[in-house]
Every structure is written in C-alpha cells, then in structure tokens.
C-alpha atoms as a PDB file:
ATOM      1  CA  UNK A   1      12.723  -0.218 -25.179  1.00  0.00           C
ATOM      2  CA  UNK A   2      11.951   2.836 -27.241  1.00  0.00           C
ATOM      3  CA  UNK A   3      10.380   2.479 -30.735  1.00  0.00           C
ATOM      4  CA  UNK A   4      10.036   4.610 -33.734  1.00  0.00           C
ATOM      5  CA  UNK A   5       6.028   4.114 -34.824  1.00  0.00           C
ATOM      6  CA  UNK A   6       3.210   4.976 -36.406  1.00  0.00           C
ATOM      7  CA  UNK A   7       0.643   7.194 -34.389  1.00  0.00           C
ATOM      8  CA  UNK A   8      -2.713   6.390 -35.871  1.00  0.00           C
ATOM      9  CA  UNK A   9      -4.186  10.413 -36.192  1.00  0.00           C
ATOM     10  CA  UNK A  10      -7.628  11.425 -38.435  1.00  0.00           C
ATOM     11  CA  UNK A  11     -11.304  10.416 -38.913  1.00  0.00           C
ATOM     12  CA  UNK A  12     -12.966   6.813 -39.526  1.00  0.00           C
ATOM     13  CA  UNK A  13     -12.025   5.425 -42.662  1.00  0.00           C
ATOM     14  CA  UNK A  14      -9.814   8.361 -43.214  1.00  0.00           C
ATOM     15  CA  UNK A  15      -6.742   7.945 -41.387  1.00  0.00           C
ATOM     16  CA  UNK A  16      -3.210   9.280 -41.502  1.00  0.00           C
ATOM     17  CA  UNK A  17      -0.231   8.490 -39.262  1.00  0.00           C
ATOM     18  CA  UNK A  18       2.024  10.995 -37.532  1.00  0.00           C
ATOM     19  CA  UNK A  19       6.015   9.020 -37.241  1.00  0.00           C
ATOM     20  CA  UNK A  20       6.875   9.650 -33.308  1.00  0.00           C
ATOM     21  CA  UNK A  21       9.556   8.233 -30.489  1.00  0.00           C
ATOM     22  CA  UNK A  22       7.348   5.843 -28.050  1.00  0.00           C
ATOM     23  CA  UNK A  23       7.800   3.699 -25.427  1.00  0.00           C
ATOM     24  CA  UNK A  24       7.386   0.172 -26.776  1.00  0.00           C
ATOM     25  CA  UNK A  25       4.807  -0.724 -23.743  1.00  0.00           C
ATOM     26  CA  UNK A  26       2.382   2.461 -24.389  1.00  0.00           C
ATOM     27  CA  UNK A  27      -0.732   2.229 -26.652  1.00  0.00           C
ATOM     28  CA  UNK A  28      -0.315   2.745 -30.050  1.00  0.00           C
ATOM     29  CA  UNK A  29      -2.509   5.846 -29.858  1.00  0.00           C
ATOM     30  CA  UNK A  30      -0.778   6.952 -26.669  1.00  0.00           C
ATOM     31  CA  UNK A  31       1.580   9.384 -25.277  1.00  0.00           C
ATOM     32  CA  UNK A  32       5.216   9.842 -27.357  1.00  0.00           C
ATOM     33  CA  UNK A  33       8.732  11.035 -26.671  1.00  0.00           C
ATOM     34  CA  UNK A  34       8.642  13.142 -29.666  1.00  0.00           C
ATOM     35  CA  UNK A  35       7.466  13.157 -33.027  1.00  0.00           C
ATOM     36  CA  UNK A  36       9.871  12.839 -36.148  1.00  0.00           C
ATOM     37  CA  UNK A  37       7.078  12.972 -38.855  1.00  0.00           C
ATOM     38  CA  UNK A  38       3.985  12.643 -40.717  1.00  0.00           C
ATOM     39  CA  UNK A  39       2.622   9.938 -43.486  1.00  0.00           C
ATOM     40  CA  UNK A  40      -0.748  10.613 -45.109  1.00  0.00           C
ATOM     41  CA  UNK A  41      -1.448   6.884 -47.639  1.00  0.00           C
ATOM     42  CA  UNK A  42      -5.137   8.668 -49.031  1.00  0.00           C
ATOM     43  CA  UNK A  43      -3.419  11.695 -50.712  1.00  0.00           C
ATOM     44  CA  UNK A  44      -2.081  10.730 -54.490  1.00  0.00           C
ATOM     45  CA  UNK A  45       1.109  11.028 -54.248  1.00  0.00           C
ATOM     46  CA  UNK A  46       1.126  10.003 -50.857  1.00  0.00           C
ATOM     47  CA  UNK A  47       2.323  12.844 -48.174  1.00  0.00           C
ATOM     48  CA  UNK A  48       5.604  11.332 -46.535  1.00  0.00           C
ATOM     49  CA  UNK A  49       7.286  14.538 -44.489  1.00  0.00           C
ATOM     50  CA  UNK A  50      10.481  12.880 -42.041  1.00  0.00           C
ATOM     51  CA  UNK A  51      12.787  15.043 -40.169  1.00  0.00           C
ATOM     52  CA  UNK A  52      16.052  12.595 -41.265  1.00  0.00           C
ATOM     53  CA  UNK A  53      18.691  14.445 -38.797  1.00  0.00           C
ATOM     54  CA  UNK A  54      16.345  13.243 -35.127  1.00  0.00           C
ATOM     55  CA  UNK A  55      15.738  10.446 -36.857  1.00  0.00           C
ATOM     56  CA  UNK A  56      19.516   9.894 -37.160  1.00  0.00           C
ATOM     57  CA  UNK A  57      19.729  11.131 -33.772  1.00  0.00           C
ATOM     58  CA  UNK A  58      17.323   8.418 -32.121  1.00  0.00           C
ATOM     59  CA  UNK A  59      18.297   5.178 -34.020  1.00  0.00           C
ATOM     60  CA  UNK A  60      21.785   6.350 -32.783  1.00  0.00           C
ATOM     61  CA  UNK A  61      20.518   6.339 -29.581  1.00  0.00           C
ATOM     62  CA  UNK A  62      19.131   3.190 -29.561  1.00  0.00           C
ATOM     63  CA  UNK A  63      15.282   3.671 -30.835  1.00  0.00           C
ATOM     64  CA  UNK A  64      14.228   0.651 -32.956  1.00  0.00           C
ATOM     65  CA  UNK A  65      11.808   1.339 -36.335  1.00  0.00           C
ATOM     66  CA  UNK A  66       8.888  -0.894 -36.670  1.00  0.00           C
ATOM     67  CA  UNK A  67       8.914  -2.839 -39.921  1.00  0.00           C
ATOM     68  CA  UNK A  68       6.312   0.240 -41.594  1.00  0.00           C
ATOM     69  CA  UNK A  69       8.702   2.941 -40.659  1.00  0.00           C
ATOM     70  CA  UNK A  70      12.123   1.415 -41.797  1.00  0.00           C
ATOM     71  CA  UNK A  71      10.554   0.894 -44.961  1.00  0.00           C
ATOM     72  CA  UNK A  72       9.043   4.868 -45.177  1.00  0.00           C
ATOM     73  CA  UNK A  73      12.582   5.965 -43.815  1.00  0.00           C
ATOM     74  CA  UNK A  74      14.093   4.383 -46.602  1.00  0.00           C
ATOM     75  CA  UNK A  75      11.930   6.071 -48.823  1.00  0.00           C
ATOM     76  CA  UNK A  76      12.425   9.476 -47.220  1.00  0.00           C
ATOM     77  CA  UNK A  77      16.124   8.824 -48.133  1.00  0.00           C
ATOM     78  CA  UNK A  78      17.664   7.490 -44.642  1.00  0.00           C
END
C-alpha cells in the first residue's frame, strides 16, 4: 500500500518534515516515491509548502494520508 507521510528531515531537537509518496512497509526515514511537500512546526507562522495538483494526482491513485498529513492537506486547502 502506498502512503502519503511525513519524512522526518533536520538536526536534533530541530526537526522539520518533508510530505513524500512511500511505501507503507519502508522506514519512516527511508526511500520515497516522490515528494509532494515540506512542513517546518519551529518557524512562527509555521512553513506549510504542498504541491495540491500530485497530491490530487496520488490520492486519486490510490495513496492513503496518514492522520498528520490529511489534517496539513486540509490546511493547505485540499
């Protein structure tokens, strides 16, 4: 099954999360299909970037969003 997820990216203690197309059985840090996004939570106003149209493309194609990344595609406007 392929996932939409967050891709843990950045230094200890200091993290942000790039949005990518994985395989639901690969690491979390680990190899993805593509990447749709990025999400930085430490900068005020948070940095939420989402390319909406592969987005559109992939849930259409089957790709489930974690729980995280339905709610930050919602806020991105999807």
């Amino acid at each position: 099954m392929v996932k939409i997820r967050l891709k843990r990216m950045g230094a200890k203690k200091a993290p942000f999360y790039r949005i990518v197309v994985a395989d639901a059985r690969t690491p979390r840090d680990g190899q993805a299909i593509a990447e749709l996004g990025i999400y930085d939570p430490t900068k005020n106003p948070l940095l939420l970037k989402v390319d909406l149209e592969v987005a559109k493309t992939w849930i259409s194609k089957g790709a489930k969003p974690t729980n995280t990344v339905s709610a930050l595609l919602k806020k991105a406007g999807l």
